[in-house]
Structures are given as structure tokens and as C-alpha cells.
N, C-alpha and C. Protein backbone atom coordinates (compact mmCIF):
# COMPACT_ATOMS: atom_id res chain seq x y z
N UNK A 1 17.89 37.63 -2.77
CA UNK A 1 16.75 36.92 -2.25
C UNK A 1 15.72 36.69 -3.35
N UNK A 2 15.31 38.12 -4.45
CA UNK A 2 14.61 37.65 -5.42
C UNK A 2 14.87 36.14 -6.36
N UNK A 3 16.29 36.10 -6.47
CA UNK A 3 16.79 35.20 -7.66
C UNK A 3 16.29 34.13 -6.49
N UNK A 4 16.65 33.86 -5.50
CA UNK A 4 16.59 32.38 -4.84
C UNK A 4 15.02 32.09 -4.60
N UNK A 5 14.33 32.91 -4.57
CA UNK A 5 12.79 32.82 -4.92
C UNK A 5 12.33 32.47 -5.69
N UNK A 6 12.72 32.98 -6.66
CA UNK A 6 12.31 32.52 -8.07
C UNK A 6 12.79 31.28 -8.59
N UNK A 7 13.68 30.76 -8.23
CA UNK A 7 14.55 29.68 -8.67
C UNK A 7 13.25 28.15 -7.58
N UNK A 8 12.68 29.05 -6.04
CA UNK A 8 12.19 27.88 -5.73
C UNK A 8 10.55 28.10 -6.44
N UNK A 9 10.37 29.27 -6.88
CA UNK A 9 9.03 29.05 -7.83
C UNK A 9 8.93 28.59 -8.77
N UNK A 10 10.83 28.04 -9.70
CA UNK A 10 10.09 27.90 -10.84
C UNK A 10 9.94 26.39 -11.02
N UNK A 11 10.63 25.73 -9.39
CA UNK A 11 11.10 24.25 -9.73
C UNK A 11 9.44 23.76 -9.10
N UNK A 12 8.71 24.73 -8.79
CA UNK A 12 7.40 23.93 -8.08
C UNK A 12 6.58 23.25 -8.92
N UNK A 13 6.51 23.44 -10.18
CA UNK A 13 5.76 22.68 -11.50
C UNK A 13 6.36 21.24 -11.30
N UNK A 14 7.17 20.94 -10.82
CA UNK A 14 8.14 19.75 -11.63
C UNK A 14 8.11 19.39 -10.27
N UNK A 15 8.03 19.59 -9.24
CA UNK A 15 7.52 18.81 -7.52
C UNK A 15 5.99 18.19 -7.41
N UNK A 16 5.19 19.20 -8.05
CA UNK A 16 3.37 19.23 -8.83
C UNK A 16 3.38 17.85 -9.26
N UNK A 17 4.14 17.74 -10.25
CA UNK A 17 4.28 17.09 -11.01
C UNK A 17 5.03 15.08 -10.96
N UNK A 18 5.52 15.37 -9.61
CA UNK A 18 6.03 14.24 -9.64
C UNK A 18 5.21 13.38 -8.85
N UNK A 19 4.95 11.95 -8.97
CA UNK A 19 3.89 10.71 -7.99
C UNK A 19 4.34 11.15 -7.08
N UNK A 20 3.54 10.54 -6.25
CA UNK A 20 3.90 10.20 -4.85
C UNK A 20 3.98 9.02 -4.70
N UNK A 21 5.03 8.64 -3.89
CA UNK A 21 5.46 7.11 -3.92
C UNK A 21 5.91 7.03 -2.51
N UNK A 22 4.87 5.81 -1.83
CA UNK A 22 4.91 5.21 -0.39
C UNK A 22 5.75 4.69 0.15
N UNK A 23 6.69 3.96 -0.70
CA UNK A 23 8.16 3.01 0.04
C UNK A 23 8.94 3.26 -1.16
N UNK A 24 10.21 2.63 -0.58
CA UNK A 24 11.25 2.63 -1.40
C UNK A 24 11.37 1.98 -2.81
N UNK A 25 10.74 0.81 -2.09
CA UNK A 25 10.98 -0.17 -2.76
C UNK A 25 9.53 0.18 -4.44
N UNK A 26 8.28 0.87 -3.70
CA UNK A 26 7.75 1.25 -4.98
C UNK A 26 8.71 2.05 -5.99
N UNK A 27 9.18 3.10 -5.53
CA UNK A 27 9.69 3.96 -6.41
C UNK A 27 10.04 3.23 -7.48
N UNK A 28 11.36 2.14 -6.73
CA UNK A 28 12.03 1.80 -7.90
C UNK A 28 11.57 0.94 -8.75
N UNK A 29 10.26 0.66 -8.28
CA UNK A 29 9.69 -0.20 -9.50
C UNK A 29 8.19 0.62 -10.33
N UNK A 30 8.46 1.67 -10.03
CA UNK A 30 7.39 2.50 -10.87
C UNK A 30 6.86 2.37 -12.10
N UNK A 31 8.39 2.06 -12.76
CA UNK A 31 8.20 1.90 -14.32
C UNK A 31 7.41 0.49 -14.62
N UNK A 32 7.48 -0.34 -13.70
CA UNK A 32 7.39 -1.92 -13.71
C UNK A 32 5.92 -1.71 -13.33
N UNK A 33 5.58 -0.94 -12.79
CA UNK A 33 4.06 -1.13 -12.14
C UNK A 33 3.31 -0.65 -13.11
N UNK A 34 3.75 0.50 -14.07
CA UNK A 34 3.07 1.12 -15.16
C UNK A 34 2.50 0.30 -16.36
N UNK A 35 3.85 -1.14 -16.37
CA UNK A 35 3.64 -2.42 -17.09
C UNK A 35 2.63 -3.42 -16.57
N UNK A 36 2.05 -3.23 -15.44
CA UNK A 36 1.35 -4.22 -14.41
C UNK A 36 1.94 -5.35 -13.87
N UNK A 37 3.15 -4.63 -13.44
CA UNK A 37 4.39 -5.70 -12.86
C UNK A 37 4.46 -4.86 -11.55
N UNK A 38 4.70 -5.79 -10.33
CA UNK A 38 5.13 -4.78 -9.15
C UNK A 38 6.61 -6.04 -8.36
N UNK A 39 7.35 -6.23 -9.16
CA UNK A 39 8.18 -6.97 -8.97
C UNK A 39 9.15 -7.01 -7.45
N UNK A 40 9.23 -5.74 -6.98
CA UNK A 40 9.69 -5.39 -5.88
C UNK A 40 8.94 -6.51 -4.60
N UNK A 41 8.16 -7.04 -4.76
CA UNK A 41 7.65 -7.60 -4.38
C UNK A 41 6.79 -9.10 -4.53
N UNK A 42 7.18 -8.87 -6.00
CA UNK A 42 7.12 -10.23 -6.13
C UNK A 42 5.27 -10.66 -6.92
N UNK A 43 4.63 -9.53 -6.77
CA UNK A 43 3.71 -9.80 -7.28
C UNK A 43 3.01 -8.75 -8.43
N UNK A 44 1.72 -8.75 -8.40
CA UNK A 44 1.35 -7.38 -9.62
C UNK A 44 0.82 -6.60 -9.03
N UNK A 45 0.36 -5.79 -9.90
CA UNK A 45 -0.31 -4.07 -9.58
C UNK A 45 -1.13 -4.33 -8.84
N UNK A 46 -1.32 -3.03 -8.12
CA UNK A 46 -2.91 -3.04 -7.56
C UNK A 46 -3.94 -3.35 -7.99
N UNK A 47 -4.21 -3.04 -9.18
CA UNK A 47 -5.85 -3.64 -10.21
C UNK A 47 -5.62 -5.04 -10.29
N UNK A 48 -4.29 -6.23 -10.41
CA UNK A 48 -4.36 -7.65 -10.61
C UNK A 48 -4.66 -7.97 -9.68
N UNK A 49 -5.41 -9.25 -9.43
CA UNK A 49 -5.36 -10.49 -8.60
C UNK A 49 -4.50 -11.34 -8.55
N UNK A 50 -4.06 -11.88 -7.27
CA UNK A 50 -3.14 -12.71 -7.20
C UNK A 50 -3.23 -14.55 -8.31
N UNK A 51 -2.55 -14.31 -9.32
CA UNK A 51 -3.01 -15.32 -10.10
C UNK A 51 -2.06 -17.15 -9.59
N UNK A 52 -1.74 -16.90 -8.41
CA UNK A 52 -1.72 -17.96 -8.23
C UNK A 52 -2.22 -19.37 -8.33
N UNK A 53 -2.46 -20.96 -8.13
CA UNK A 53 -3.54 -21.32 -7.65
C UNK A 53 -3.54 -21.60 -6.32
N UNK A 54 -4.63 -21.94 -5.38
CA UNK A 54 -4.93 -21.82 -4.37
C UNK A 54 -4.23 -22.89 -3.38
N UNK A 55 -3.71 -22.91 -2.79
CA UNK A 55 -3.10 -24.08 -1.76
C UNK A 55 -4.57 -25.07 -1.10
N UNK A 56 -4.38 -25.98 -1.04
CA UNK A 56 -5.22 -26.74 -0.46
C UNK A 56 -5.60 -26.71 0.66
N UNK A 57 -7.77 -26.54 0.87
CA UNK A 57 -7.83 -26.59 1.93
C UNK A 57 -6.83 -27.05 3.14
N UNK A 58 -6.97 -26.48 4.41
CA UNK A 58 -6.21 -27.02 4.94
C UNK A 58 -6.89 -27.96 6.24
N UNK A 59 -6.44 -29.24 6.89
CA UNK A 59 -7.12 -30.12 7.59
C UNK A 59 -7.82 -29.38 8.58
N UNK A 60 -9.16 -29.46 9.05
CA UNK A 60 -9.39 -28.51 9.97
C UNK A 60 -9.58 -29.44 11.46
N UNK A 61 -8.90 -28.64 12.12
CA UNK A 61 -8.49 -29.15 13.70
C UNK A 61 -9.19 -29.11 14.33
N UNK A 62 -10.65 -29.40 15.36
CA UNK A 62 -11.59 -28.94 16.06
C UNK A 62 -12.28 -28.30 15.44
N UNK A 63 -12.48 -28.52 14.39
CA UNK A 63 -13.48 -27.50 13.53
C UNK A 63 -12.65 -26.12 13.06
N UNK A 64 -11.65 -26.02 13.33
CA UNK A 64 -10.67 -24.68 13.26
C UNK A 64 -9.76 -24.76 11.73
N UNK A 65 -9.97 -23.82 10.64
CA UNK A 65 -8.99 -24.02 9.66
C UNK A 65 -8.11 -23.20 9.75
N UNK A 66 -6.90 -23.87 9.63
CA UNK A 66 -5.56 -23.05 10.26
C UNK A 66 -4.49 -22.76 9.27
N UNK A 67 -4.25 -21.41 8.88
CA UNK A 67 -3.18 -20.94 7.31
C UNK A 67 -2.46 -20.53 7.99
N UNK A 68 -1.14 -20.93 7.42
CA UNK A 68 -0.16 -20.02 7.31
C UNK A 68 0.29 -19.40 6.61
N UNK A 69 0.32 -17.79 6.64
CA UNK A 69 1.19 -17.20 5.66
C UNK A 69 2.15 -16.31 6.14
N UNK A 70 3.32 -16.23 5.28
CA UNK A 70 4.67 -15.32 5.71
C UNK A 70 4.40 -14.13 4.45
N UNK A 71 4.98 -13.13 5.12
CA UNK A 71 5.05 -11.81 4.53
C UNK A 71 7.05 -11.52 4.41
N UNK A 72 7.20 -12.15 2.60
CA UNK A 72 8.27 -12.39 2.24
C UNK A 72 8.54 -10.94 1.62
N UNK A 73 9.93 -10.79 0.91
CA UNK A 73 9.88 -9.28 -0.29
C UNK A 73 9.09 -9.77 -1.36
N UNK A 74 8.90 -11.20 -1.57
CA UNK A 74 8.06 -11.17 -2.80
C UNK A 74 6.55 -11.14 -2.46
N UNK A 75 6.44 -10.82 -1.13
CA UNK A 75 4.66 -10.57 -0.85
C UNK A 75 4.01 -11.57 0.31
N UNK A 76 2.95 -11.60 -0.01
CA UNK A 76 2.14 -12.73 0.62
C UNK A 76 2.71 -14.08 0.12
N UNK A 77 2.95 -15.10 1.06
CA UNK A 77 3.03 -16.06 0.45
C UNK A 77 2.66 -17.62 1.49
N UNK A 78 1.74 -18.33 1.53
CA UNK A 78 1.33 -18.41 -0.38
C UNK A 78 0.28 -17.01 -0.75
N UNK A 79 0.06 -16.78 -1.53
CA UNK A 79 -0.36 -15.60 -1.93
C UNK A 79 -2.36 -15.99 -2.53
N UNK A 80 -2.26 -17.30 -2.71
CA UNK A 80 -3.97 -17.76 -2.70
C UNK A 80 -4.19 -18.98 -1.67
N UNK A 81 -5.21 -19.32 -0.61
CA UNK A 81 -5.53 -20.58 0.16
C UNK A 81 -6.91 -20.51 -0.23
N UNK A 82 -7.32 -22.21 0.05
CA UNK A 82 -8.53 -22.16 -0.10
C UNK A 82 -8.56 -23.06 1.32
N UNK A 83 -10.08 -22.12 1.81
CA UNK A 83 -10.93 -22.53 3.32
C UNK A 83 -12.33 -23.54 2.83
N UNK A 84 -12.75 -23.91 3.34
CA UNK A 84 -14.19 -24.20 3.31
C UNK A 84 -15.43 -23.34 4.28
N UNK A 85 -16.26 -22.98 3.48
CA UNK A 85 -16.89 -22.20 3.88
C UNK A 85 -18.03 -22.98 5.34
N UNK A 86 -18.34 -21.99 5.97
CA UNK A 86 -19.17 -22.15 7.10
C UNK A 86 -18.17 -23.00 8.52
N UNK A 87 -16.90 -23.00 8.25
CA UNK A 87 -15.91 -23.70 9.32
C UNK A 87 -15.42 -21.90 9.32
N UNK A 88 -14.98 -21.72 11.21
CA UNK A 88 -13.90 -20.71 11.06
C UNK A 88 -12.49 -20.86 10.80
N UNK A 89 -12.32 -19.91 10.25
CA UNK A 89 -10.35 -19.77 9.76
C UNK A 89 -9.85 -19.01 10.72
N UNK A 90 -8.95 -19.42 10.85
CA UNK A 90 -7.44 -18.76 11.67
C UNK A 90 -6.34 -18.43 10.76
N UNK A 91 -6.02 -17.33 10.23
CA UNK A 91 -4.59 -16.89 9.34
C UNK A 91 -3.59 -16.28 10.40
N UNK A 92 -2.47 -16.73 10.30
CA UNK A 92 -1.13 -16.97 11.30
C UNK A 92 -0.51 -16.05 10.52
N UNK A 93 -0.30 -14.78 10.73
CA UNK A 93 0.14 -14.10 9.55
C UNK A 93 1.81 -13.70 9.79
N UNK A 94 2.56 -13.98 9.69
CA UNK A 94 4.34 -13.69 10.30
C UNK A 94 5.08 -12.96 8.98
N UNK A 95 5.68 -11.71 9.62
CA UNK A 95 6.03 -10.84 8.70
C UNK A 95 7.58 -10.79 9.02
N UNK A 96 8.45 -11.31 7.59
CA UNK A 96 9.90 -11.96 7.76
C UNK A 96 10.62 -10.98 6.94
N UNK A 97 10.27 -9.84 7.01
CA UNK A 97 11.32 -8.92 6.21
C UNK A 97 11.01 -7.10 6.73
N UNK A 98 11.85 -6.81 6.50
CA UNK A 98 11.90 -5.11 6.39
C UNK A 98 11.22 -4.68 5.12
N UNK A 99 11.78 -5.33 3.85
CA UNK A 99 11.64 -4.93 2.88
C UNK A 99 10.54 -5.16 2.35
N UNK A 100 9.45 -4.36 2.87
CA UNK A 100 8.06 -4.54 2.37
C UNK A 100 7.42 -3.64 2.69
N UNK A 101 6.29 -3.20 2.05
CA UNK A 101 5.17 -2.13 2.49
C UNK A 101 4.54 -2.85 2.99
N UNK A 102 3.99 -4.22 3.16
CA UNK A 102 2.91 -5.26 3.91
C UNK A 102 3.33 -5.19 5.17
N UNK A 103 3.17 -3.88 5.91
CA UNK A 103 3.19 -4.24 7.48
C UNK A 103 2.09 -3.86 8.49
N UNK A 104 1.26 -4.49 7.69
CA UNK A 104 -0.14 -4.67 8.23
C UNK A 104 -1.21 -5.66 6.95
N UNK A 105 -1.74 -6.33 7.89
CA UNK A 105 -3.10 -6.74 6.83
C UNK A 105 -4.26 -6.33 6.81
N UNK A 106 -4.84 -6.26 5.51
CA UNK A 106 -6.03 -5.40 5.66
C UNK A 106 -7.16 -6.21 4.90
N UNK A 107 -8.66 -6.91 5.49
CA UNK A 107 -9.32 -7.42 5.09
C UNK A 107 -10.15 -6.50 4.90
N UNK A 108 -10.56 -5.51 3.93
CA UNK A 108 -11.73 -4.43 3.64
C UNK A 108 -13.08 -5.31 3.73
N UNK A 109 -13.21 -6.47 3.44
CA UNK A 109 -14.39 -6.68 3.58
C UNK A 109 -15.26 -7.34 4.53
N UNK A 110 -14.01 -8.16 5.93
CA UNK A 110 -14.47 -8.13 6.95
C UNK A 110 -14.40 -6.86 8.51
N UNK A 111 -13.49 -5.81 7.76
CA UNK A 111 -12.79 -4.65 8.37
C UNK A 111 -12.10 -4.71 9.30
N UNK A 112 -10.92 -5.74 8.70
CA UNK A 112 -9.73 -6.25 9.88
C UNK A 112 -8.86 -5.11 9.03
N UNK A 113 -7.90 -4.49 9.92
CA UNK A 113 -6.80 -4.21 9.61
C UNK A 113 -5.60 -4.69 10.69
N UNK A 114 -5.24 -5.47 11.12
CA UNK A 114 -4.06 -5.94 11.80
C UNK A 114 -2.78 -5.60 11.23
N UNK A 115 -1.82 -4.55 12.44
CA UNK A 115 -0.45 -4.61 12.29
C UNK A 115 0.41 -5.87 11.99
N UNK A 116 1.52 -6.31 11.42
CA UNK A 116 2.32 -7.16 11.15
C UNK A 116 4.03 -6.62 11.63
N UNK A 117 3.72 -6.76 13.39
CA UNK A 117 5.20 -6.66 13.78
C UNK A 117 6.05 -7.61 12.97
N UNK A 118 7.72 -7.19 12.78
CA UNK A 118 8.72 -7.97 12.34
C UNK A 118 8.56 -9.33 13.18
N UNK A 119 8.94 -10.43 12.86
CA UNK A 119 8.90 -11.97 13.20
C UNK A 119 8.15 -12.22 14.44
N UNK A 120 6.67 -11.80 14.25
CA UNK A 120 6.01 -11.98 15.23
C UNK A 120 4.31 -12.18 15.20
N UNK A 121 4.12 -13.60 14.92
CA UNK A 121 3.07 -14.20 14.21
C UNK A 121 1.75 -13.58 14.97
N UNK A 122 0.98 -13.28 13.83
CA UNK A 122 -0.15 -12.24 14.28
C UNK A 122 -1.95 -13.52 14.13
N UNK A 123 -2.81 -13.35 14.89
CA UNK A 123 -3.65 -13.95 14.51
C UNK A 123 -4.73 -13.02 13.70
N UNK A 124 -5.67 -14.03 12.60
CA UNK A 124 -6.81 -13.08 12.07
C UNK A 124 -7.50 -14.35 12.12
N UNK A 125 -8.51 -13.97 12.63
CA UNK A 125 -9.93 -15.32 12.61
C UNK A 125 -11.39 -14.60 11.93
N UNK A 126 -11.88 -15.73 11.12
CA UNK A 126 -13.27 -15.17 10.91
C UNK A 126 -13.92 -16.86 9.97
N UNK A 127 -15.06 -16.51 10.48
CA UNK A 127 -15.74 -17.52 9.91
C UNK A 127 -16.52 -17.06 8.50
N UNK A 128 -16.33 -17.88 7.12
CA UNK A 128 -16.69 -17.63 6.07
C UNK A 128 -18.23 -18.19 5.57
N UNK A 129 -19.34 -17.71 5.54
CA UNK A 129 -20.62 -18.09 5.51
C UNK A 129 -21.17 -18.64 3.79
N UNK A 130 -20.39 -18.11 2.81
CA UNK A 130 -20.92 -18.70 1.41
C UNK A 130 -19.23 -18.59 0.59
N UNK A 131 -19.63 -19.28 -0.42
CA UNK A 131 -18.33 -19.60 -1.12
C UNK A 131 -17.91 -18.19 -2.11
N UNK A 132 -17.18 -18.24 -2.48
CA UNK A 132 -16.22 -16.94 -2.79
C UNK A 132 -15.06 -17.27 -3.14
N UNK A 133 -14.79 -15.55 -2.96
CA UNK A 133 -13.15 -15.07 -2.30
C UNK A 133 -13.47 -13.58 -1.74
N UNK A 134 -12.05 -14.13 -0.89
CA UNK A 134 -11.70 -12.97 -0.08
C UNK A 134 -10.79 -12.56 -0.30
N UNK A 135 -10.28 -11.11 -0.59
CA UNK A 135 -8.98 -10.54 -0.89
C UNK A 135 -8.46 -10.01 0.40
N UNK A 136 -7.27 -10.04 0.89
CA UNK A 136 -6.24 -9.27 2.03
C UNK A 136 -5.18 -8.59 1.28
N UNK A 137 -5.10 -7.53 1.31
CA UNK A 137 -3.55 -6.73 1.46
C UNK A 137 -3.00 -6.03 2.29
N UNK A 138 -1.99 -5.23 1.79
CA UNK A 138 -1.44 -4.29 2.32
C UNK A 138 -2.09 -2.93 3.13
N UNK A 139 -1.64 -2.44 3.79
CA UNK A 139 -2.48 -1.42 4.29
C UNK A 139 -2.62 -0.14 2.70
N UNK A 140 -1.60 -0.72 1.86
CA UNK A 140 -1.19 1.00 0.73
C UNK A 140 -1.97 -0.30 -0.44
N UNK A 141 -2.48 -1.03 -0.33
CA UNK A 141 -3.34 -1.79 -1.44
C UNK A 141 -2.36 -2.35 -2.74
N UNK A 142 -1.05 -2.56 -2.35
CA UNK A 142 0.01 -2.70 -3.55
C UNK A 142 0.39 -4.00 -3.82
N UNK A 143 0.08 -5.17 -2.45
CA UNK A 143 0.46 -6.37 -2.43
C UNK A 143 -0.94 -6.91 -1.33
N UNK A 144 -1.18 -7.83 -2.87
CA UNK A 144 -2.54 -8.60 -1.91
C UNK A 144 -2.38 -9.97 -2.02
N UNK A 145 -3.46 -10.78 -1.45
CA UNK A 145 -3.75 -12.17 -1.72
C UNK A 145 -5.52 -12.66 -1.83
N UNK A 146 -5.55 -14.06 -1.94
CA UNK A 146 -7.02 -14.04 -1.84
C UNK A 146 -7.16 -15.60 -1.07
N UNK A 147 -8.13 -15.22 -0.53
CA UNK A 147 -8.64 -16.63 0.26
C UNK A 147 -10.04 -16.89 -0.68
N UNK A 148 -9.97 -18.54 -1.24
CA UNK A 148 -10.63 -19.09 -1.94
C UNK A 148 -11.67 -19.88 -0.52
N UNK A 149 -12.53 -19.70 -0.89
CA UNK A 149 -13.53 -20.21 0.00
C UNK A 149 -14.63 -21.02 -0.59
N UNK A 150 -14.81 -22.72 0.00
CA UNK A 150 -15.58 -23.18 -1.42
C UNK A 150 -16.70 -23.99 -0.31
């Protein structure tokens, strides 16, 4: 019993020691994220912005601006829109894969967090009052996007 004790005390440095990693799919791109690549997904690290450019306003219907975005393995996509400010937005958010940590969206700065059931289009509405951006991600902050607001 001593030896098997000791054997689990001595491996506890090297458990200490290892990240913690949220999905699968991070793990295996650990090394890639260390580069500011998060390829598993299609986009970059947590500290980048989505360097896309922005999809074009979109026509607004009754005064209503209406996005769509799908939650692919490579992320948000499209991954930047631009709204016009002082009209409300509607984001249609439909999440088309397993293979993602994005199963939820999270607007920190209007304090939406909405689940993203599998193929089952979610609404997020909010009206934008001055020009900007707005960032959305993941609930684990690993895959974001930004709404250009002008």
C-alpha cells in the first residue's frame, strides 16, 4: 500500500502541472493556440478579433435588422456583420455541429447569454444606440465574432 501511495504522490506534480482544457477539440489544438491560431475552429485565440470584414448591413424589414449566423466547426459564421445603429437587430443564431465549444452565445456587454440547441435557430434582439462594435462568443470565450455597428 506504501509503494502504491507513493507512486500516486509522486505523479501529482505532473497532474499540477498540466492546463486545463474545456473540449476536445481545444486540446488538440493547444499547441496552435499558443501560436494565436485556434484552428479547430476555424478562427483565433481568445485575445484576437475576428479579422474578418464585415458582411453588409442587412435590408431592414419594418424597421427590424435581421442576421443570420450558423455556428459551423470553423466558428461563427459570418464571423463579422455590420447593423446600423439606433434600428433594432434580430441575430438568428443556428448551431450546425457537435463539434464545437459555441453552444451558447454570450453578449458580455448587453448580458445575453443564450443556449444554442443543435439545429435549432435561437433568437437574440437588441437595439444598438451609437456606432461601434459588439463582440459575441462562446460561453468558454475561445470563438467569437463582432457586430459592426455604424
Amino acid at each position: 500500500m506504501k509503494k502504491s501511495l507513493m507512486g500516486v504522490l509522486a505523479a501529482l506534480p505532473l497532474f499540477a502541472a498540466a492546463p486545463a482544457v474545456a473540449c476536445e477539440e481545444h486540446a488538440k489544438q493547444s499547441e496552435h493556440a499558443k501560436h494565436g491560431e485556434h484552428s479547430a475552429h476555424g478562427g483565433t485565440a481568445k485575445a484576437a478579433a475576428p479579422t474578418q470584414k464585415p458582411t453588409s448591413a442587412p435590408a431592414a424589414k419594418n424597421g427590424l435588422q435581421t442576421v443570420a449566423l450558423t455556428v459551423t466547426s470553423k466558428g461563427f459564421e459570418p464571423a463579422n456583420v455590420k447593423v446600423k445603429a439606433g434600428q433594432p437587430v434580430r441575430l438568428v443564431v443556428t448551431r450546425k455541429t457537435d463539434k464545437t465549444c459555441a453552444t451558447e452565445i454570450v453578449v458580455a456587454d448587453l448580458g445575453i447569454n443564450q443556449p444554442l440547441p443543435l439545429d435549432t435557430p435561437v433568437t437574440v434582439e437588441f437595439t444598438p444606440s451609437e456606432s461601434g462594435t459588439l463582440r459575441y462568443a462562446c460561453a468558454m470565450d475561445h470563438i467569437s465574432g463582432l457586430v459592426t455597428i455604424q
